[in-house]
N, C-alpha and C. Protein backbone atom coordinates (compact mmCIF):
# COMPACT_ATOMS: atom_id res chain seq x y z
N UNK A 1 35.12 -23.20 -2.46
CA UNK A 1 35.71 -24.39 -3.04
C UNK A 1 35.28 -25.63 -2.27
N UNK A 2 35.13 -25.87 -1.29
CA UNK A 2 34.78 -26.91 0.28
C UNK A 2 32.94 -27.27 -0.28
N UNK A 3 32.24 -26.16 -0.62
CA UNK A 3 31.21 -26.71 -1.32
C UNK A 3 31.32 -27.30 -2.52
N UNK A 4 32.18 -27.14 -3.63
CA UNK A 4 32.15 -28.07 -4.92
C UNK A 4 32.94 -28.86 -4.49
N UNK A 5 33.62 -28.88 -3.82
CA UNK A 5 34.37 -30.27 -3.88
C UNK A 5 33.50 -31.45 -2.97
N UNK A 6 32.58 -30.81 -2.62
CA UNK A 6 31.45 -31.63 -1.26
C UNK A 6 30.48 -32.32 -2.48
N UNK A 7 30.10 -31.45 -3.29
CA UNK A 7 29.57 -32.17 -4.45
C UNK A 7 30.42 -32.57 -5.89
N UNK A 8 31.47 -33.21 -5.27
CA UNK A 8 32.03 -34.56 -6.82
C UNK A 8 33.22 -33.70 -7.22
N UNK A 9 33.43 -32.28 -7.28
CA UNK A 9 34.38 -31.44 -8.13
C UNK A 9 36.12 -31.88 -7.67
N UNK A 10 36.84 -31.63 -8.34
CA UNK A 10 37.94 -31.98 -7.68
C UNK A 10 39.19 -30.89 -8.30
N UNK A 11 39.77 -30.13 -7.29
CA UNK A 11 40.89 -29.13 -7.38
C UNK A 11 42.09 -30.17 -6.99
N UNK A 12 43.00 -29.28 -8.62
CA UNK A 12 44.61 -29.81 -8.41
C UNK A 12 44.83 -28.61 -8.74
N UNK A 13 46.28 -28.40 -8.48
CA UNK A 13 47.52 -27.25 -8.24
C UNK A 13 48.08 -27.35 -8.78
N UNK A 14 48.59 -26.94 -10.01
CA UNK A 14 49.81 -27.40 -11.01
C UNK A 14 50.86 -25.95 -11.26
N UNK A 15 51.79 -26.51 -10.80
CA UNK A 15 53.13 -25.22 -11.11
C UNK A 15 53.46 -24.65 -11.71
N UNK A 16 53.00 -25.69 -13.10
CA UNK A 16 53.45 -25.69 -14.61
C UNK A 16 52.52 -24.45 -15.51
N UNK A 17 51.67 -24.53 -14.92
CA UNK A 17 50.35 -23.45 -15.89
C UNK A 17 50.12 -23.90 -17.41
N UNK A 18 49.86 -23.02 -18.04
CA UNK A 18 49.06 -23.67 -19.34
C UNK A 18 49.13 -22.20 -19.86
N UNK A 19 48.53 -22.22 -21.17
CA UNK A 19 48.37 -21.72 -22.33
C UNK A 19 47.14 -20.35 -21.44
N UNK A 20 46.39 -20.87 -20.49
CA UNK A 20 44.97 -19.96 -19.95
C UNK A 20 45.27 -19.21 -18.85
N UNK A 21 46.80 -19.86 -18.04
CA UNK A 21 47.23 -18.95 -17.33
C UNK A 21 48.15 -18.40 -17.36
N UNK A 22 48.72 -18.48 -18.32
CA UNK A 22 50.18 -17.28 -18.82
C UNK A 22 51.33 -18.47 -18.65
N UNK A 23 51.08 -19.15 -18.75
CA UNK A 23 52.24 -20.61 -18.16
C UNK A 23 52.72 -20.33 -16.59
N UNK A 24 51.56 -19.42 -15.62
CA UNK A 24 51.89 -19.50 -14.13
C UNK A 24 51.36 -20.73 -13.42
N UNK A 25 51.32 -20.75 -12.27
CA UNK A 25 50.64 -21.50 -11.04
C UNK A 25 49.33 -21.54 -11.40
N UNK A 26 48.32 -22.28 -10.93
CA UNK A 26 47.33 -22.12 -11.01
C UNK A 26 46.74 -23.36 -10.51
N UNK A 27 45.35 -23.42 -10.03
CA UNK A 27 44.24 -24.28 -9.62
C UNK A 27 42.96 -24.53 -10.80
N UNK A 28 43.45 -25.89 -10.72
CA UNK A 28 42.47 -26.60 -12.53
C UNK A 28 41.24 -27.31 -11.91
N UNK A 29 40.25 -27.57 -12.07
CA UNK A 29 38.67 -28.23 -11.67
C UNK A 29 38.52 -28.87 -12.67
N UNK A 30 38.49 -30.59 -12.37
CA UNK A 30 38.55 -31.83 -12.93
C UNK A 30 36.91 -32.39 -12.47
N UNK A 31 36.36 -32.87 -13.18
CA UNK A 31 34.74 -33.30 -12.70
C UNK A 31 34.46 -32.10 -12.59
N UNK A 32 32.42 -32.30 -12.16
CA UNK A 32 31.53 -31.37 -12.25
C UNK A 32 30.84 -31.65 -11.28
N UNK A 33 30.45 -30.56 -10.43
CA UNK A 33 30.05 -30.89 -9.30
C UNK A 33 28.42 -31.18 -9.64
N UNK A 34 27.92 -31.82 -8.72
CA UNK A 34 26.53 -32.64 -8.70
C UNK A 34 25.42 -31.24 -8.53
N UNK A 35 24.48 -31.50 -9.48
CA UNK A 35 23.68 -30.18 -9.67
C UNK A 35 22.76 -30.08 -8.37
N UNK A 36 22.76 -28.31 -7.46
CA UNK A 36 22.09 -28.49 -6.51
C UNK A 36 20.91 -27.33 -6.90
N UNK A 37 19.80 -27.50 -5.62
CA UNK A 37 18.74 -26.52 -6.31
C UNK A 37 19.00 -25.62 -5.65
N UNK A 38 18.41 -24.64 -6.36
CA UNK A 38 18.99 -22.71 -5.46
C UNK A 38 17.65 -22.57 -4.21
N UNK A 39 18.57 -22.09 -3.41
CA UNK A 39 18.08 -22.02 -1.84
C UNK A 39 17.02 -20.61 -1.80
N UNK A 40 15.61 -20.56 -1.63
CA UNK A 40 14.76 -19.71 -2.04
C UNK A 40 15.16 -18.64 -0.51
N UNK A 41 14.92 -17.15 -1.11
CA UNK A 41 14.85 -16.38 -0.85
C UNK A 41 14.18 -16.02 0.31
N UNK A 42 14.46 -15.31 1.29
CA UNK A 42 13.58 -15.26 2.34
C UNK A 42 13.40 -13.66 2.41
N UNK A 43 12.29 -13.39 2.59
CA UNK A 43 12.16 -11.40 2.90
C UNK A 43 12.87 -11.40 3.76
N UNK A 44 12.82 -9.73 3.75
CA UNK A 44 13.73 -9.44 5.00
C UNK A 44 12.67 -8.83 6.13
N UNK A 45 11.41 -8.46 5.67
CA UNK A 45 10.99 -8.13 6.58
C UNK A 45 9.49 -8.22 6.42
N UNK A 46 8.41 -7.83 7.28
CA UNK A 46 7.66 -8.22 6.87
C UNK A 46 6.64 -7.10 5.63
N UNK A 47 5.67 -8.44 5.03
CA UNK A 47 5.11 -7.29 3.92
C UNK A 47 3.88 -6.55 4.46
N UNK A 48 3.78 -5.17 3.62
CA UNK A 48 3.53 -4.45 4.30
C UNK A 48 1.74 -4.53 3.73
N UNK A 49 1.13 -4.17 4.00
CA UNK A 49 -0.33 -4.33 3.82
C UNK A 49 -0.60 -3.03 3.47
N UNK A 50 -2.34 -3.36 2.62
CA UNK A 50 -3.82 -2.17 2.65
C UNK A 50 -3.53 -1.20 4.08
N UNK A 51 -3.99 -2.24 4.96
CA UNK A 51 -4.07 -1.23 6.55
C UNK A 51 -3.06 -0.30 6.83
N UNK A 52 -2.12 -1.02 6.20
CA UNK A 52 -1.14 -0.02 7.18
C UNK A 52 -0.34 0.93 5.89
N UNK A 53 -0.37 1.16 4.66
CA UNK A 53 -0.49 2.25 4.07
C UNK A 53 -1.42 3.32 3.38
N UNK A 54 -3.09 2.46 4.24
CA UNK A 54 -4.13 4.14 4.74
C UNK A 54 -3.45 4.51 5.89
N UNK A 55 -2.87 3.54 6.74
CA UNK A 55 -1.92 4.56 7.98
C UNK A 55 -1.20 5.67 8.40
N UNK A 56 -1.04 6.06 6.62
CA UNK A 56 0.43 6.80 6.39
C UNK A 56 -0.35 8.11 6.43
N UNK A 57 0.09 9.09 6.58
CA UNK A 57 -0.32 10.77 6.64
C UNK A 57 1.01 11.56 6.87
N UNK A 58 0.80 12.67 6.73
CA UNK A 58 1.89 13.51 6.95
C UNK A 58 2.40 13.59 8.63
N UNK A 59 3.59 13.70 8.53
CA UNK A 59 4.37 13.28 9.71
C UNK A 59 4.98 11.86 10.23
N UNK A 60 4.06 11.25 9.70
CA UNK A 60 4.98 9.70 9.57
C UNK A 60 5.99 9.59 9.91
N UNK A 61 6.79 8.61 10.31
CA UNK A 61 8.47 8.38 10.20
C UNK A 61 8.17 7.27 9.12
N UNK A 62 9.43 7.32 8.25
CA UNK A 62 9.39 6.23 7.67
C UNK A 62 11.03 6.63 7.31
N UNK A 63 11.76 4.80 6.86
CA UNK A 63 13.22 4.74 6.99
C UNK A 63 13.35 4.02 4.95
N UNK A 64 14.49 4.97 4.96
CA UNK A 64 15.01 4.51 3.43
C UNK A 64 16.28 3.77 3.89
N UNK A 65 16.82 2.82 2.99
CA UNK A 65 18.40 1.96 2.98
C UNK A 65 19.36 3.48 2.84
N UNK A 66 19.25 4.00 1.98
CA UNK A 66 20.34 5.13 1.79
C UNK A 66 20.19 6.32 2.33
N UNK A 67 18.65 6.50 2.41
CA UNK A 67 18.84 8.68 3.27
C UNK A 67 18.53 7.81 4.42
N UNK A 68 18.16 7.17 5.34
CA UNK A 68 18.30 7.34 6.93
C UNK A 68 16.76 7.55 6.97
N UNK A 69 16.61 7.66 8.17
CA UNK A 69 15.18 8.15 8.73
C UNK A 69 14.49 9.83 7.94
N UNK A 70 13.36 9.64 7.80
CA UNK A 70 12.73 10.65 7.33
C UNK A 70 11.57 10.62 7.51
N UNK A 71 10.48 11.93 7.65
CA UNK A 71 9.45 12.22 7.41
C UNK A 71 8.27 12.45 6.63
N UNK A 72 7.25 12.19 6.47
CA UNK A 72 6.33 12.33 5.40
C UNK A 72 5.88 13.83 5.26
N UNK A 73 6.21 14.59 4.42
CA UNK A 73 5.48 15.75 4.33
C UNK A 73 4.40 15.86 3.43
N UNK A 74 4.29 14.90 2.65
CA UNK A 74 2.61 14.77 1.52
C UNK A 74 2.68 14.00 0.97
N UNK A 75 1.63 13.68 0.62
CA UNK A 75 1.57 12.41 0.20
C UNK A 75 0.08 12.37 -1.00
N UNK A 76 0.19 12.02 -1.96
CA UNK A 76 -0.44 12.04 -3.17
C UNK A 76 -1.62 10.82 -3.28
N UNK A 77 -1.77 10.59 -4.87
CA UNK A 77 -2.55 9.17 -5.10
C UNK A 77 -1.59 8.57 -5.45
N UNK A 78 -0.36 9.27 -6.00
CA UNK A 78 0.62 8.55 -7.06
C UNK A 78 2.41 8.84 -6.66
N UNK A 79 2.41 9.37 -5.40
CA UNK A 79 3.89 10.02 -4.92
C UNK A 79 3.77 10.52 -3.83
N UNK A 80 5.10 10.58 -3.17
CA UNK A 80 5.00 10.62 -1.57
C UNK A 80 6.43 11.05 -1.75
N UNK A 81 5.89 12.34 -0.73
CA UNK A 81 7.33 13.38 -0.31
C UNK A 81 7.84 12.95 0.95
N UNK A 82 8.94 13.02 1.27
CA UNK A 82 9.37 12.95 2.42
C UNK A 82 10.55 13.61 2.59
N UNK A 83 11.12 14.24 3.81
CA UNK A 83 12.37 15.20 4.06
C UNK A 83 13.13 14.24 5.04
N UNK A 84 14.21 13.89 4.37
CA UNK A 84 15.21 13.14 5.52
C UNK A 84 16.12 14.12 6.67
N UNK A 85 16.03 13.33 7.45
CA UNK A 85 17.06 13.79 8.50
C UNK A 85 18.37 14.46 8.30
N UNK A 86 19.27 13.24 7.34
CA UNK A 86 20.06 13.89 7.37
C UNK A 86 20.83 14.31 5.30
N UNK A 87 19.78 14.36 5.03
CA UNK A 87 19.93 14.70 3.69
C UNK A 87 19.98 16.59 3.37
N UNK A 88 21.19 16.94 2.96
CA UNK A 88 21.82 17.63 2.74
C UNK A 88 21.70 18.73 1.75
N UNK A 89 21.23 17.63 0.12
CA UNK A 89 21.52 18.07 -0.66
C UNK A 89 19.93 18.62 -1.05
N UNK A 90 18.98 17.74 -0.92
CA UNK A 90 17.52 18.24 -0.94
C UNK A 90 16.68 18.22 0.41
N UNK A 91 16.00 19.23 0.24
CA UNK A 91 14.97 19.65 1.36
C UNK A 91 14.11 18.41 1.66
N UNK A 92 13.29 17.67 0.37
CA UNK A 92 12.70 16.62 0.12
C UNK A 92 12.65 15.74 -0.74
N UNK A 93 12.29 14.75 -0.91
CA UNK A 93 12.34 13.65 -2.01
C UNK A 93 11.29 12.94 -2.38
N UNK A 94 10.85 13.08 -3.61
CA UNK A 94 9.57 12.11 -3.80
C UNK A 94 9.58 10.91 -4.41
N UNK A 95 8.95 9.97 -3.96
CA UNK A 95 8.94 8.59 -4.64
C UNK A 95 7.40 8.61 -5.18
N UNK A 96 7.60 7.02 -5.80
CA UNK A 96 6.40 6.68 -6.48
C UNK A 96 5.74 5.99 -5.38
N UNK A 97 4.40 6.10 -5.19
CA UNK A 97 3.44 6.01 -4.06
C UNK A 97 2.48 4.79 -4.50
N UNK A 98 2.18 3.62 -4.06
CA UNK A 98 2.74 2.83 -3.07
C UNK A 98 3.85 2.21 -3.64
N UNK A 99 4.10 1.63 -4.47
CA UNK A 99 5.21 1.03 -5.07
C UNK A 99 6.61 0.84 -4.64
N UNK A 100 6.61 2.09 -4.04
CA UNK A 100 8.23 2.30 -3.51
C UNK A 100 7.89 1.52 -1.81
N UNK A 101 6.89 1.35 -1.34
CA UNK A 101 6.76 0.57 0.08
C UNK A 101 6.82 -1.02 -0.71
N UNK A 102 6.09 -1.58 -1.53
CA UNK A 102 6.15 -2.58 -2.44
C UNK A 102 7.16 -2.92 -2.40
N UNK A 103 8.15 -2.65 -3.18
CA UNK A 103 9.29 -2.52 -3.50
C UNK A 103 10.73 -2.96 -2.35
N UNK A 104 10.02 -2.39 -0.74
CA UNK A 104 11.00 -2.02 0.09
C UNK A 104 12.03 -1.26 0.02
N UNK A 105 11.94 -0.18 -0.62
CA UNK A 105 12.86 0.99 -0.61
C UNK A 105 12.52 2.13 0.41
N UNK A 106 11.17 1.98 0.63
CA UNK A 106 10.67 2.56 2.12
C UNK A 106 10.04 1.83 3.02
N UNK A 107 10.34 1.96 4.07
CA UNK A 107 9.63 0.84 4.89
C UNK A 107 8.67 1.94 6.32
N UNK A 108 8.08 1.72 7.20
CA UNK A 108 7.16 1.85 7.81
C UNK A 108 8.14 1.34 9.36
């Protein structure tokens, strides 16, 4: 709220309510706040290159957001196995090869 009201917006409190809030309490926005531009995106890490996925071979470490650390056990033209640490339910998992490094769902 401290940001729209920084640009022009203005909050009142009325006890009374209305027809939109059941006739409770509520906070109403009078003016429109001043149009700002959207703040560009920054990676999170860096991108990954040619060089360094001919790097990749079996045994690798490489880390997923959701299984944890894992290993490369093969690796294709078009898919790449890997066995996580602590994944339970399958022995291994294959993704789509390179795409899924692209992507950042695997990282290096």
């Amino acid at each position: 709220m401290n940001e729209l009201a920084a640009n022009g917006a203005q909050f009142t409190y009325k006890l009374e309510g209305g027809k939109a809030t059941g006739f409770k309490a509520g906070w109403w926005l009078s003016g429109y706040p001043k149009k700002t531009e959207p703040k560009a995106l920054e990676p999170e890490g860096p991108a990954i290159t040619e060089d360094d996925l001919s790097k990749i071979e079996e045994g690798t470490q490489v880390f997923h957001k959701n299984f944890g650390y894992g290993e490369v056990v093969s690796i294709g033209s078009d898919r790449i196995a890997v066995r996580f640490d602590n994944d339970k339910k399958k022995k291994e998992r294959e993704f789509m090869f390179p795409s899924t490094f692209f992507q950042g769902m695997l990282q290096l």
